[in-house]
N, C-alpha and C. Protein backbone atom coordinates (compact mmCIF):
# COMPACT_ATOMS: atom_id res chain seq x y z
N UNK A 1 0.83 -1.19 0.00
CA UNK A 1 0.00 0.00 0.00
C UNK A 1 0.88 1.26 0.00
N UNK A 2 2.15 1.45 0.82
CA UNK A 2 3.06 2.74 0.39
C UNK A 2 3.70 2.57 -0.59
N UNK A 3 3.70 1.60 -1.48
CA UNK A 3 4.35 1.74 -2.19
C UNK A 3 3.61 2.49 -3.68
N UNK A 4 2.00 1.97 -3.35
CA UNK A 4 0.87 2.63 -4.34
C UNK A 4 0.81 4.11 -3.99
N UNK A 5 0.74 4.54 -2.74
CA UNK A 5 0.75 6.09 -2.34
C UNK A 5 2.18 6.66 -2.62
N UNK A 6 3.36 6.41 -2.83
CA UNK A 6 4.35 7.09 -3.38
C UNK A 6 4.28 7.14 -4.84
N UNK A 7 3.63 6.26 -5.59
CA UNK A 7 3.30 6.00 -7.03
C UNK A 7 2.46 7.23 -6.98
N UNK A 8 1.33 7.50 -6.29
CA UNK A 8 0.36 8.21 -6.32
C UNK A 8 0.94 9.65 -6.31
N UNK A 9 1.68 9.67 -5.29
CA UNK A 9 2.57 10.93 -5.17
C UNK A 9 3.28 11.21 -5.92
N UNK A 10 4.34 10.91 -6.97
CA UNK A 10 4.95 11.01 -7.92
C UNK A 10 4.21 11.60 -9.19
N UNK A 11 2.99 11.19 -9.21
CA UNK A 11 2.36 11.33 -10.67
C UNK A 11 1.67 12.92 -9.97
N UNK A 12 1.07 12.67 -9.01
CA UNK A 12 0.77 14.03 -8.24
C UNK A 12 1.63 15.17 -8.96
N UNK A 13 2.94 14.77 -8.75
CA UNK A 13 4.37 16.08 -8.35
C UNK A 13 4.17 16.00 -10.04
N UNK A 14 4.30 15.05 -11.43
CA UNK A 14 4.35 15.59 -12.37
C UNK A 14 3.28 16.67 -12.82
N UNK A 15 1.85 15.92 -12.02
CA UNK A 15 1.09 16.84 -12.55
C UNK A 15 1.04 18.44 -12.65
N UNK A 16 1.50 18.00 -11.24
CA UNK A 16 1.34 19.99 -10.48
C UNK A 16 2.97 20.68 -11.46
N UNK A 17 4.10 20.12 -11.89
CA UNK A 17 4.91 20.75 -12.62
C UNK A 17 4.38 21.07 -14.42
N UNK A 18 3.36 20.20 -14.61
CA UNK A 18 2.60 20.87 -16.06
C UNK A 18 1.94 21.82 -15.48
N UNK A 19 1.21 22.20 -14.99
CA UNK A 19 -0.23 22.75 -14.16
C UNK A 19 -0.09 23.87 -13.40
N UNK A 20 1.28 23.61 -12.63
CA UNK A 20 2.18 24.68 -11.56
C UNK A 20 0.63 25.52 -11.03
N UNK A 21 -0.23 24.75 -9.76
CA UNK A 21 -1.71 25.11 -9.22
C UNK A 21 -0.76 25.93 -8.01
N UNK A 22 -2.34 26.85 -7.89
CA UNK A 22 -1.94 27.68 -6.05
C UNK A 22 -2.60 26.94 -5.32
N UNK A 23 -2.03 26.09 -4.09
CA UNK A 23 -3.20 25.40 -3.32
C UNK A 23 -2.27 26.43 -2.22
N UNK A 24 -3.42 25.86 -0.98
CA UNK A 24 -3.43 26.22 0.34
C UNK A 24 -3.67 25.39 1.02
N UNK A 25 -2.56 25.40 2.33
CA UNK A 25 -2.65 24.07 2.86
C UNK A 25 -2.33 25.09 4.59
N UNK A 26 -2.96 23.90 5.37
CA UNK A 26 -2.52 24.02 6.88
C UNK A 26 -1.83 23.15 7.28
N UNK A 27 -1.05 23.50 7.82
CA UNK A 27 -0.34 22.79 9.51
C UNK A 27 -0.06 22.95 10.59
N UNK A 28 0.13 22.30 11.81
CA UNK A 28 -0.06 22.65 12.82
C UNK A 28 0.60 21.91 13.73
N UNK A 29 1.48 22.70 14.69
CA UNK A 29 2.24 22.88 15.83
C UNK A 29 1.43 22.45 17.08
N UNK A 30 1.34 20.87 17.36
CA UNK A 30 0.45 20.32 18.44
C UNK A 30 1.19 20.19 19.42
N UNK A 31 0.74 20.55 20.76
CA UNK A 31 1.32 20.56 21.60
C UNK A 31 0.55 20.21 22.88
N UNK A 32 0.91 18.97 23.44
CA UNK A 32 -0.71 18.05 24.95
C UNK A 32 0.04 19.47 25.84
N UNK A 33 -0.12 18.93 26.94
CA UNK A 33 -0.06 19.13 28.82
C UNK A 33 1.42 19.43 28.81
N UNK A 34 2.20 18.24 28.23
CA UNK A 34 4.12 17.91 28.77
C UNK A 34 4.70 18.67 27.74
N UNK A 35 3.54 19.47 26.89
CA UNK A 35 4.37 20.40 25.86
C UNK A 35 5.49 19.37 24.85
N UNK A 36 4.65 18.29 24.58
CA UNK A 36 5.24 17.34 23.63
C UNK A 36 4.66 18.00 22.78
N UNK A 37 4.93 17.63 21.16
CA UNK A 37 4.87 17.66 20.07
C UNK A 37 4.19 16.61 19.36
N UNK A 38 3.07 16.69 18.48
CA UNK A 38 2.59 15.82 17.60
C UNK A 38 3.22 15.82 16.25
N UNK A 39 3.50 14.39 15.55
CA UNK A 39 3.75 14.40 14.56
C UNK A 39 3.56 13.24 13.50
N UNK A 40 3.76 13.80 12.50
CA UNK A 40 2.97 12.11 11.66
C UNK A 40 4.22 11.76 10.83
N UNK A 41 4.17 10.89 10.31
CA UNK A 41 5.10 10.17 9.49
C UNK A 41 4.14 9.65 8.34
N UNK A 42 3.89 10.05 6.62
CA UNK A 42 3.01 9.66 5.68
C UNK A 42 3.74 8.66 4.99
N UNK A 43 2.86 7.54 4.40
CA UNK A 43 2.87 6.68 4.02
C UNK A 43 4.18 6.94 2.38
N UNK A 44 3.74 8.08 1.78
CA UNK A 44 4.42 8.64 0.60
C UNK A 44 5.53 9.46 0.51
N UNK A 45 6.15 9.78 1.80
CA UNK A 45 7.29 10.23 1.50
C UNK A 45 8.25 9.99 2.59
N UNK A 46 9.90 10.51 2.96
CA UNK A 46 10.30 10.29 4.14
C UNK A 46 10.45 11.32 5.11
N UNK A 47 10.32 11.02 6.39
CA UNK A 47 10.71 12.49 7.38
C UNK A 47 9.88 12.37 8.13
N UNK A 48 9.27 13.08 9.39
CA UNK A 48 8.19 13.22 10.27
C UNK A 48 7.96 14.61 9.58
N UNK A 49 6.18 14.88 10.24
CA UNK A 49 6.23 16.49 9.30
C UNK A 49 4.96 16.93 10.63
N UNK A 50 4.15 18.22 10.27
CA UNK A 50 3.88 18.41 11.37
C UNK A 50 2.34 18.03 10.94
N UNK A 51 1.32 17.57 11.52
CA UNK A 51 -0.05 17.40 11.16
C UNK A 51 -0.74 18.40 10.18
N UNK A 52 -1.46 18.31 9.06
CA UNK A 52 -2.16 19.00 7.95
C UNK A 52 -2.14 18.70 6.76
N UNK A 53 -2.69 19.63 6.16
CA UNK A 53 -2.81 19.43 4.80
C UNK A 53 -3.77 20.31 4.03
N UNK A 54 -4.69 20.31 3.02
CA UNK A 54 -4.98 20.86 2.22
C UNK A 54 -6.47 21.74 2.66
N UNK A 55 -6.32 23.15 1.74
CA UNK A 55 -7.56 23.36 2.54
C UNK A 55 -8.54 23.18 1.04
N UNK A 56 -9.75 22.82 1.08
CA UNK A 56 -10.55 22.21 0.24
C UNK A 56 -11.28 23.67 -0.21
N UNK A 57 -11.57 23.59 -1.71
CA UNK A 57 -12.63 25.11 -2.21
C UNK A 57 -13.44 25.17 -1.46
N UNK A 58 -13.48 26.48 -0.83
CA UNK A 58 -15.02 27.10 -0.40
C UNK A 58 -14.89 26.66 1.22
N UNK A 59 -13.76 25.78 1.47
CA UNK A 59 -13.47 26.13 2.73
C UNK A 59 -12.37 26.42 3.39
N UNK A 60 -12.63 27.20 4.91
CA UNK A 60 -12.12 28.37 5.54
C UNK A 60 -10.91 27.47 6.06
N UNK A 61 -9.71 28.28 6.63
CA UNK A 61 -8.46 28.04 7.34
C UNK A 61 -8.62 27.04 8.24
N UNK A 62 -9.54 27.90 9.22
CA UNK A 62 -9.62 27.01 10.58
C UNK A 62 -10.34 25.83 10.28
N UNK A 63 -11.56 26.04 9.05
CA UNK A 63 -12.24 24.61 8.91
C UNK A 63 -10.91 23.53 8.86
N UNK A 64 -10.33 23.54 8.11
CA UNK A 64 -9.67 23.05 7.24
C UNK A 64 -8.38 22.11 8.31
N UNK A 65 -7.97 23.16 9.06
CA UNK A 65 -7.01 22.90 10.35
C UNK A 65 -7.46 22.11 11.06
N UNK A 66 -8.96 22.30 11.61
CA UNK A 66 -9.67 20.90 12.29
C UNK A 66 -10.13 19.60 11.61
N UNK A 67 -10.40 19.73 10.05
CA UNK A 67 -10.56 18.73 9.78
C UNK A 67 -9.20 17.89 9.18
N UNK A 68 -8.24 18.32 9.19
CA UNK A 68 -7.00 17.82 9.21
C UNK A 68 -6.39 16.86 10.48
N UNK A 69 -6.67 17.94 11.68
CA UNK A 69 -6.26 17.36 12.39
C UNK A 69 -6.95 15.88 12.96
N UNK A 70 -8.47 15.69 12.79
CA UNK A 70 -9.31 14.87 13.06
C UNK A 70 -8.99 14.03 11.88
N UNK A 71 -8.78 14.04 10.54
CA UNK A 71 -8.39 13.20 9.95
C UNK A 71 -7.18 12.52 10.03
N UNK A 72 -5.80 13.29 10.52
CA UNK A 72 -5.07 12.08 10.45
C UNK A 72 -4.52 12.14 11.67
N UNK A 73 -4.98 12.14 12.83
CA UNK A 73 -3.91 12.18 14.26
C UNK A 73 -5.73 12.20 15.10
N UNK A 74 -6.50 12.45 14.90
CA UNK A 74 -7.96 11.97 15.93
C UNK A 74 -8.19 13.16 16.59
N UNK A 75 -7.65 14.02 16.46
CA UNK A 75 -7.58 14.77 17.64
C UNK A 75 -9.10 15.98 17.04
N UNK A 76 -9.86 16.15 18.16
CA UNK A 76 -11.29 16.53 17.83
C UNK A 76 -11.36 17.76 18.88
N UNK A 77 -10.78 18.11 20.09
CA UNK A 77 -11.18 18.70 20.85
C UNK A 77 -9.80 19.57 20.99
N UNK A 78 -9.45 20.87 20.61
CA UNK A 78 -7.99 21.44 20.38
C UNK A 78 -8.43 22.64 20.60
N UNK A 79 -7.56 23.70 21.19
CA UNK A 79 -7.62 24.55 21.04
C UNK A 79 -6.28 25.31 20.22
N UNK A 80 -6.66 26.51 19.10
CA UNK A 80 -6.39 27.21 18.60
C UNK A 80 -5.65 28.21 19.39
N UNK A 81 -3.97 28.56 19.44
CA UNK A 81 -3.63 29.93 20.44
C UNK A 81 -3.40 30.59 19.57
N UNK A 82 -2.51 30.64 18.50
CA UNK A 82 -2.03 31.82 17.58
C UNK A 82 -1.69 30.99 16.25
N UNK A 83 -1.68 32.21 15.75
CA UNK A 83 -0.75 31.67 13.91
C UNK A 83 0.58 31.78 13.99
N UNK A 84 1.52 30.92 14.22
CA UNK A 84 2.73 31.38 14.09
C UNK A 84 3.20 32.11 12.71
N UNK A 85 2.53 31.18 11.62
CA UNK A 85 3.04 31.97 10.44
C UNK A 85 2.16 31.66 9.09
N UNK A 86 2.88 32.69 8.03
CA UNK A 86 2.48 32.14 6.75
C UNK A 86 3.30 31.97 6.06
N UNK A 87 3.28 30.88 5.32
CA UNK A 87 5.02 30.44 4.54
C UNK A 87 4.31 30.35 2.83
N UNK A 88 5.71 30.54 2.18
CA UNK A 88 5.14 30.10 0.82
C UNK A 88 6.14 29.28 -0.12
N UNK A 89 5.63 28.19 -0.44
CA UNK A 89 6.82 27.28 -1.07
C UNK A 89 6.22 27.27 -2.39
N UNK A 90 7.73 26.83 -3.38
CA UNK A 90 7.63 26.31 -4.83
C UNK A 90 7.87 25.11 -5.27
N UNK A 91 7.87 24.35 -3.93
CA UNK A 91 8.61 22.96 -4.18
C UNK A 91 7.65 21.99 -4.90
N UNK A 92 7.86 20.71 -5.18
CA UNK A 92 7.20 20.12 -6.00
C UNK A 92 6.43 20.84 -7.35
N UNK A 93 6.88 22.17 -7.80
CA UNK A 93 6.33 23.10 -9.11
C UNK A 93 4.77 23.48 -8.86
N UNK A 94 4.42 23.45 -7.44
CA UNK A 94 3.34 24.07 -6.88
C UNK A 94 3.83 25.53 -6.36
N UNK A 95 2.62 26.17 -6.55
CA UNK A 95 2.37 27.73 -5.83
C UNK A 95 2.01 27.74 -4.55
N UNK A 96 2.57 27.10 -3.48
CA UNK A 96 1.64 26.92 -2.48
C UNK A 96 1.70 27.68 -0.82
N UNK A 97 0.44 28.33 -0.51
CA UNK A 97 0.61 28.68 0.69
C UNK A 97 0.32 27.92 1.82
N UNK A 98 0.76 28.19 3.19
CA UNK A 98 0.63 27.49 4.16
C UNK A 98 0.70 28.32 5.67
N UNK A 99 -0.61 28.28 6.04
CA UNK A 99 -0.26 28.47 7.89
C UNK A 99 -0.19 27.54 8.54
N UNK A 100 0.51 27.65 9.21
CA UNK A 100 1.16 27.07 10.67
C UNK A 100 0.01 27.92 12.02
N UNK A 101 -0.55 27.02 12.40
CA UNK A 101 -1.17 27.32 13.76
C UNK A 101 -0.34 26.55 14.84
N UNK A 102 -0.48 27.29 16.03
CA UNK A 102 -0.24 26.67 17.02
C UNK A 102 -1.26 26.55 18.17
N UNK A 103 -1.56 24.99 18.28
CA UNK A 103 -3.09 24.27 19.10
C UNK A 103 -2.08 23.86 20.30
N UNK A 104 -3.06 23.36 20.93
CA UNK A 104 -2.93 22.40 22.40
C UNK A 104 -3.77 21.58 22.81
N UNK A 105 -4.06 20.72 23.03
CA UNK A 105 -5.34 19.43 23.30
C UNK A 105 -5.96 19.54 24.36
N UNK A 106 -6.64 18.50 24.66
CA UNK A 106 -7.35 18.40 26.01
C UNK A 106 -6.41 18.09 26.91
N UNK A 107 -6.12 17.75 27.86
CA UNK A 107 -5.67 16.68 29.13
C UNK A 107 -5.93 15.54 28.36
N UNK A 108 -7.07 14.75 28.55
CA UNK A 108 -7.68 13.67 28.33
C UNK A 108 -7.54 13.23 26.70
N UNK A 109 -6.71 13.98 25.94
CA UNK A 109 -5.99 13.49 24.62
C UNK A 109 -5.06 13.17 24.95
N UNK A 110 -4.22 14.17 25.47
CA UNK A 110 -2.46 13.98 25.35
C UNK A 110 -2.17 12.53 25.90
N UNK A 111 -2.78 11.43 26.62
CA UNK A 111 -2.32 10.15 26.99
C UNK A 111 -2.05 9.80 25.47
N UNK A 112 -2.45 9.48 24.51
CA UNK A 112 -2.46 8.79 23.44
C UNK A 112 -2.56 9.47 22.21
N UNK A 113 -1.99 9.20 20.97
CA UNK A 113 -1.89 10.06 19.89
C UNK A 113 -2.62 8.61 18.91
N UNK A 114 -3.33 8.46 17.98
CA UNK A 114 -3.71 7.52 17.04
C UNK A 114 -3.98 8.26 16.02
N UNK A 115 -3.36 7.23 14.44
CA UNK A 115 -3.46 8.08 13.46
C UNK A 115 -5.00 7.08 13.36
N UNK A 116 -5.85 8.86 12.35
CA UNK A 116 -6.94 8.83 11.78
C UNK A 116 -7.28 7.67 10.48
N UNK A 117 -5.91 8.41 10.05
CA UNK A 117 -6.36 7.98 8.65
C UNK A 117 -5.35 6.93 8.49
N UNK A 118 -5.30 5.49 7.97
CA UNK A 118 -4.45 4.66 7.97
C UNK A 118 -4.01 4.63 6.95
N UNK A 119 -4.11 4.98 5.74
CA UNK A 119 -3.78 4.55 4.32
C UNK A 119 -2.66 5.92 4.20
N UNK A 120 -2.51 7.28 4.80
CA UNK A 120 -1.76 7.90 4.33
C UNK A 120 -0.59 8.19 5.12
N UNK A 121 -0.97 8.10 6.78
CA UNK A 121 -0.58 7.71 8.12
C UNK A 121 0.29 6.65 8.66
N UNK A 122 1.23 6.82 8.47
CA UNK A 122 2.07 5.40 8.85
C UNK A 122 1.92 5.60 10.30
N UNK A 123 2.86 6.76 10.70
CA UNK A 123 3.06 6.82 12.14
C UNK A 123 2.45 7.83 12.43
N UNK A 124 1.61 8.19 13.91
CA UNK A 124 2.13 9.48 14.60
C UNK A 124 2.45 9.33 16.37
N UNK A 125 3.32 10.21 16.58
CA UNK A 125 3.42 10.27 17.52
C UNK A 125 3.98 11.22 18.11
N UNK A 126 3.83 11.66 19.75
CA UNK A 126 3.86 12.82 20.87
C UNK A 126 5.72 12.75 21.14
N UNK A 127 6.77 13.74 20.72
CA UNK A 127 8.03 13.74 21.16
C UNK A 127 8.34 14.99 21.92
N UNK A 128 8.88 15.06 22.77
CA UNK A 128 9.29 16.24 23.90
C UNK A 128 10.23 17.31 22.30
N UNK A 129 10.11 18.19 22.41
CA UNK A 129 10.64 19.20 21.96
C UNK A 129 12.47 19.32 21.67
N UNK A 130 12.73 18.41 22.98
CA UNK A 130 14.60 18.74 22.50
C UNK A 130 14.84 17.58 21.98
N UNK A 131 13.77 16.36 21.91
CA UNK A 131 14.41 14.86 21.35
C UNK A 131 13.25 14.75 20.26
N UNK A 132 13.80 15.22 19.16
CA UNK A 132 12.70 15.07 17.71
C UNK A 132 13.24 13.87 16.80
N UNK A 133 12.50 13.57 16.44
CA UNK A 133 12.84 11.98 15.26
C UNK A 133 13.45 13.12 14.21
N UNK A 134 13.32 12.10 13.00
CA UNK A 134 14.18 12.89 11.74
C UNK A 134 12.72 13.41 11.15
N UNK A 135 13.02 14.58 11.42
CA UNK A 135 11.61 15.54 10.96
C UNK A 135 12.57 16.50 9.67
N UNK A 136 11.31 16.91 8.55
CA UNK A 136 11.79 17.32 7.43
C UNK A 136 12.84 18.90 7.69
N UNK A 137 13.17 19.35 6.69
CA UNK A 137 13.79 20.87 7.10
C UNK A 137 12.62 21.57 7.27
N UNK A 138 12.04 21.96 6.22
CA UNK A 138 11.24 23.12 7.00
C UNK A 138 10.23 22.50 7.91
N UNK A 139 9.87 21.13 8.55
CA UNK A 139 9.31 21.20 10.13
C UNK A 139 10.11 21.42 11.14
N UNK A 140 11.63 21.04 10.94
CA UNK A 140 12.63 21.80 11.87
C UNK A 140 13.00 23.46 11.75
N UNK A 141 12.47 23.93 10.79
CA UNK A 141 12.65 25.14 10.93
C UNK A 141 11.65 26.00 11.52
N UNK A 142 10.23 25.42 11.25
CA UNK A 142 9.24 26.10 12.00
C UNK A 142 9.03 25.81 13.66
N UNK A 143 9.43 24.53 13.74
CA UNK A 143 9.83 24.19 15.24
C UNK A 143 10.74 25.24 16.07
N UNK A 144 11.68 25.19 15.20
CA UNK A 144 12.68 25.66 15.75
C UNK A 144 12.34 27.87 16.04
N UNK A 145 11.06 28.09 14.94
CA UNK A 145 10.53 29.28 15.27
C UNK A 145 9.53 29.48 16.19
N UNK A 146 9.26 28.17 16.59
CA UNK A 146 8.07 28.60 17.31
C UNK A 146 8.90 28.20 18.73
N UNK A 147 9.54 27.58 19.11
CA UNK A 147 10.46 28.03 20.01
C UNK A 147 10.99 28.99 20.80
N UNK A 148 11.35 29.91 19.51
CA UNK A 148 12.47 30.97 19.48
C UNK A 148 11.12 32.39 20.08
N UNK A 149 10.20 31.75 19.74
CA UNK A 149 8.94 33.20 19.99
C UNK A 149 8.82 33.53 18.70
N UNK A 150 9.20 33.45 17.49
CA UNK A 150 9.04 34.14 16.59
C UNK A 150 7.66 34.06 15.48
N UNK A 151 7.23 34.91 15.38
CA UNK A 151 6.70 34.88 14.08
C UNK A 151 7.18 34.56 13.06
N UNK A 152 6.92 33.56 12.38
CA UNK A 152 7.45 33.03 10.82
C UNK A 152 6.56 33.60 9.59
N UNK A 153 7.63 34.65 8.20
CA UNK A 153 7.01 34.13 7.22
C UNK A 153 7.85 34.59 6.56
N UNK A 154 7.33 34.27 5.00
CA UNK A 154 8.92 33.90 3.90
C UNK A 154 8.23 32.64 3.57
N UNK A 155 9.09 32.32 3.17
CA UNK A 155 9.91 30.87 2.17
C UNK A 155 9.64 29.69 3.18
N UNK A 156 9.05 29.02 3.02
CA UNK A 156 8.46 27.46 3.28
C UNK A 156 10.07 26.90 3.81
């Protein structure tokens, strides 16, 4: 099955380099009680990255942020503190924008992290902040801004 979703992904990346589309996508900086970190690991590519994804026509940011997060990490009950940023990448020959929110869960989440969605979801899971798996560059770079206090935006 990852090996059909990297197939899937590949033909994806040619498409969007004929096509070169503006999408808009969210992600988001999860953080339980112990101020761990949520993160997923997808079936189609390598790295940990931070929970999100696409926001769908005709719907809004925040829709989009919750139904992300409920789709692939479960998490249903979050609160919203700030936007850390807005980034904009060209990678894969997409136009694409992206906020970064930064949430926090219930109590009664942070025991357990389960991915939503299994087919795109390999892993996710809760890591303390100074001991991160091999997470991509720019999720170490926005980590590493939301850290620092900073507001992020620029370049993905």
């Amino acid at each position: 099955m990852a090996l059909l979703h990297r197939l899937i992904g590949r033909a994806a990346r040619l498409y969007w380099h004929v096509r070169r589309p503006r999408t808009l996508g969210v992600r988001a900086i999860v953080l339980d009680p112990q101020d761990r970190i949520a993160l997923v690991r997808h079936s189609y590519i390598d790295h940990w990255y931070l929970p999100g994804g696409g926001v769908k026509k005709g719907e809004g940011f925040g829709v989009a942020l919750l139904r992300e997060l409920r789709e692939e990490v479960a998490l249903t009950d979050v609160r919203v503190e700030r936007v850390l940023g807005v980034y904009h990448s060209r990678k894969e020959a997409k136009d694409d924008h992206i906020v970064i929110f930064v949430v926090r869960t219930a109590q009664e989440q942070a025991a357990g992290l389960r991915r939503a969605d299994l087919l795109e979801i390999e892993e996710a899971g809760w890591f303390p902040l100074d001991a991160l798996p091999d997470v991509s560059a720019a999720t170490a770079r926005r980590i590493a801004e939301y850290r620092a206090g900073a507001m992020g935006l620029g370049e993905w």
